[in-house]
Each structure stands twice: as structure tokens, then as C-alpha cells.
Protein backbone atom coordinates (compact mmCIF):
# COMPACT_ATOMS: atom_id res chain seq x y z
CA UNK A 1 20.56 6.73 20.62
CA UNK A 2 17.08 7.91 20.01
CA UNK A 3 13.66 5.32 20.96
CA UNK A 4 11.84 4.41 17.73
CA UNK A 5 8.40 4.68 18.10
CA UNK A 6 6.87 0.71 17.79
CA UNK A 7 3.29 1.32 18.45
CA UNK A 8 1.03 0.13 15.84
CA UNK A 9 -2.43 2.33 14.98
CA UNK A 10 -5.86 1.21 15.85
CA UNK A 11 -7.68 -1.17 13.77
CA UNK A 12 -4.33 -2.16 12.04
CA UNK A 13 -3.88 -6.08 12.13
CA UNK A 14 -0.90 -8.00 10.55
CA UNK A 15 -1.72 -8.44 6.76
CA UNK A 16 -3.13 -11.09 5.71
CA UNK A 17 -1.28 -11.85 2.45
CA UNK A 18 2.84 -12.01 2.11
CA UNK A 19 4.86 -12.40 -0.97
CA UNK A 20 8.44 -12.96 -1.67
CA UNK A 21 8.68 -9.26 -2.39
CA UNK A 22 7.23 -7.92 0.82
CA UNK A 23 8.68 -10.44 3.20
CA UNK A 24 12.23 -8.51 3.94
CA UNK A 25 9.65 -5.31 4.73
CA UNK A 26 7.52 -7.48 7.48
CA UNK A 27 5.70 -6.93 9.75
CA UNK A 28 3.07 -5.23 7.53
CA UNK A 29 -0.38 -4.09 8.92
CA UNK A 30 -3.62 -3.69 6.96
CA UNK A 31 -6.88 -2.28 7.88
CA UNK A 32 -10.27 -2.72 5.98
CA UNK A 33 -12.54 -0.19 5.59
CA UNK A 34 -16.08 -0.66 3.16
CA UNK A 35 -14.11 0.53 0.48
CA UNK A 36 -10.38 0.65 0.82
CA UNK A 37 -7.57 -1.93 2.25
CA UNK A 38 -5.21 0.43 3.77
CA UNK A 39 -1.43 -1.04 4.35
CA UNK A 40 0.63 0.48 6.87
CA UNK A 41 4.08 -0.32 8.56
CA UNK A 42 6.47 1.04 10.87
CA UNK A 43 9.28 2.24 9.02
CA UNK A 44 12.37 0.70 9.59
CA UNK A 45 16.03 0.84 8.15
CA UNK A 46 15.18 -1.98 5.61
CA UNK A 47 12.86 0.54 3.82
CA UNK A 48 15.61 2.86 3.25
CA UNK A 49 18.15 3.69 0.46
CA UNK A 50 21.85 4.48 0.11
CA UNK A 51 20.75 8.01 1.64
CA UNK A 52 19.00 6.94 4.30
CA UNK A 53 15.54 7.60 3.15
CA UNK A 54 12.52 5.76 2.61
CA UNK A 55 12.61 3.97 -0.40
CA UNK A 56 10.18 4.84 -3.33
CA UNK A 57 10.14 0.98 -4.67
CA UNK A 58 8.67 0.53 -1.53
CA UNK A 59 6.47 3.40 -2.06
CA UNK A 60 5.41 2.54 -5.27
CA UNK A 61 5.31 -1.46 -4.75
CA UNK A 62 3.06 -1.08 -1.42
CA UNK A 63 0.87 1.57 -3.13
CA UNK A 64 0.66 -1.12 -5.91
CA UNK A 65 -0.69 -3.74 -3.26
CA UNK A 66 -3.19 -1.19 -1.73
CA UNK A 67 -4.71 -0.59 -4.35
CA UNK A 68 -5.01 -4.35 -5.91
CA UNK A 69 -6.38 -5.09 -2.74
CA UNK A 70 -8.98 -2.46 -2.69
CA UNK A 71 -10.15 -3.03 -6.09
CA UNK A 72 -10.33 -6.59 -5.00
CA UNK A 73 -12.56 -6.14 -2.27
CA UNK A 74 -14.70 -3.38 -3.20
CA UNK A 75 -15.73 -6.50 -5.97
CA UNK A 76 -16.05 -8.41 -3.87
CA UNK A 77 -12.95 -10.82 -4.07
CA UNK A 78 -14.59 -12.77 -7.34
CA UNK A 79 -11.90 -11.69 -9.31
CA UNK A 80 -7.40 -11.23 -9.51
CA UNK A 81 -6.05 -8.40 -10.52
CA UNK A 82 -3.33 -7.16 -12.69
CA UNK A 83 -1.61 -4.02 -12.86
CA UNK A 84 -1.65 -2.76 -16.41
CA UNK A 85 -0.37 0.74 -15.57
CA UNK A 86 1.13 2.47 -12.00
CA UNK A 87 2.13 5.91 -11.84
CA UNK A 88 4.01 7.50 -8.47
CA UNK A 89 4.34 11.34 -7.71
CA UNK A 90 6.79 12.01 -4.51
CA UNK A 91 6.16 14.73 -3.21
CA UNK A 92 7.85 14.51 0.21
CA UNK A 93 10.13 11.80 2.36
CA UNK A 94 9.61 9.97 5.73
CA UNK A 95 12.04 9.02 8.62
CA UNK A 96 12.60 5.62 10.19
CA UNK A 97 10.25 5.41 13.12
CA UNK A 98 7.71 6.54 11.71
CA UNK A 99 4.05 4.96 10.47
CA UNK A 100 3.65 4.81 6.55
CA UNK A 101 0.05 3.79 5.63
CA UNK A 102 -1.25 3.90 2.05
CA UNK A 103 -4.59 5.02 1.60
CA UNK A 104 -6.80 4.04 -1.64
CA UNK A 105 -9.85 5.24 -3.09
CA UNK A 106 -11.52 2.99 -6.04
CA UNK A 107 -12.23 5.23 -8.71
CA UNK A 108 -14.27 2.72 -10.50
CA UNK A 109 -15.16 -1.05 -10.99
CA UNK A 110 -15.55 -2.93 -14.51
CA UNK A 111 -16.19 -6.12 -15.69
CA UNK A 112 -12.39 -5.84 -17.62
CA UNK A 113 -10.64 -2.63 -15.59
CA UNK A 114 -10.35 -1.10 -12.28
CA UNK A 115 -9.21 2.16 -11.26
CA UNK A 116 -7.42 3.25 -8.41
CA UNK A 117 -5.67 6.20 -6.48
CA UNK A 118 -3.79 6.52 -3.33
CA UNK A 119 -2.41 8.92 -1.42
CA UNK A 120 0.98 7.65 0.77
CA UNK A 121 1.28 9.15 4.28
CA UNK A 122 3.89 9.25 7.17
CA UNK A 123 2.45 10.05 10.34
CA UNK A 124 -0.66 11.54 8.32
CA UNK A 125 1.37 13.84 5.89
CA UNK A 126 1.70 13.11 2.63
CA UNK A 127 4.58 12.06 1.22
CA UNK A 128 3.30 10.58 -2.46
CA UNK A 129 0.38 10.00 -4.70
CA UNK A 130 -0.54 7.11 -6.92
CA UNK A 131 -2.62 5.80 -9.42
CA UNK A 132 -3.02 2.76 -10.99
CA UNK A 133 -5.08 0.77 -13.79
CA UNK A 134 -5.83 -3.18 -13.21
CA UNK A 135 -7.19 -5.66 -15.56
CA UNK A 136 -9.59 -7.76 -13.97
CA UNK A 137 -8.74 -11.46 -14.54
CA UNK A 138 -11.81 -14.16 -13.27
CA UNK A 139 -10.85 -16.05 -10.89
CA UNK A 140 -10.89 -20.20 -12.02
CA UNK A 141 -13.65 -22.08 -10.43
């Protein structure tokens, strides 16, 4: 039996939102930067798939909820967000044991659309890319 690795990267703190979908994949971490909310995790059998390997629904829903996130607070958290489009390119696969973290840029801010891309790392290689378009949706007073 091999040790899986448990330790948790600096400046990560338990995230601060859950949802139905996310909760089978807790504990989740996030870190915020000025312009990004980066979600990470230890990867652990429930992220895996018939084969063994990570997931990409759980690629492609987490890179989903980095981005959101980022949009969200590089505006400053006035507004919700919907995702109106979400493209995922694999382009590698991670292990259990070791630390996923999705990693957004905010391509741009509008009073209507956001624009986002991500790039999806295990232990700081990268396994995917995404993008994503949101429509920005006031939030009610």
C-alpha cells in the first residue's frame, strides 16, 4: 500500500461556497489572488472513472467554478454569473494523490459578458485547458 500525499498548498483555505454538485468531491480548497480564484483539491478515488483516472466532468465542472468565481470577483461580486458557453481541451491525466488546482485568467469584463480561460494542473503540469463565456446577471437588491 502506497502513502497518499494529504498536504494541502500554501495559501489554500477550504472554499468558501459548496453545492450539491461539488459536495461528494469535498474537501475543496480555494485561494484568491487580485485577479483569479484558484480551486484546488487533493485528488482522491471519488474523482476517478471506470479506468481509474481523474474524471474530466470534474475537470470541466471545477474549471467551470474557477472561472465563475474569478469573473465574479475581478467585478467585484456586484453581479451572478451564468455560463453561456464552456469548452475543455485534455491534454494529459492525473493520479490519485495528487494536487489538482485550476488556474483562471479573466480575459475581459462587460456590463452583459465575461470571458475566461484556465489552465488545469496536477502537481503544476498541465493536464487541460478551458475557456468559458458568462452572462452577467445583476444581482437583486
Amino acid at each position: 500500500m502506497t502513502a497518499i500525499n494529504t498536504d494541502i498548498p500554501a495559501g489554500f483555505e477550504r472554499h468558501f461556497r459548496q453545492s450539491p454538485l461539488t459536495e461528494p468531491w469535498e474537501p475543496l480548497y480555494s485561494k484568491r489572488t487580485d485577479r483569479a480564484v484558484i480551486i484546488g483539491l487533493r485528488l482522491a478515488k471519488p474523482h476517478t472513472n471506470g479506468r481509474g483516472l481523474i474524471h474530466g466532468g470534474l475537470i470541466a465542472a471545477l474549471s467551470d467554478n474557477a472561472m465563475g468565481y474569478s469573473c465574479a470577483h475581478v467585478m467585484g461580486g456586484v453581479s451572478s454569473l451564468v455560463t453561456i458557453g464552456l469548452a475543455v481541451d485534455f491534454t494529459g491525466t492525473a493520479q490519485v494523490g495528487q494536487w489538482l488546482a485550476v488556474e483562471s485568467d479573466v480575459i475581459k469584463t462587460g456590463s452583459t459578458i465575461c470571458f475566461a480561460q484556465s489552465l488545469i494542473k496536477a502537481d503544476d503540469v498541465v493536464i487541460a485547458r478551458a475557456n468559458a463565456t458568462f452572462r452577467v446577471v445583476p444581482k437583486k437588491p
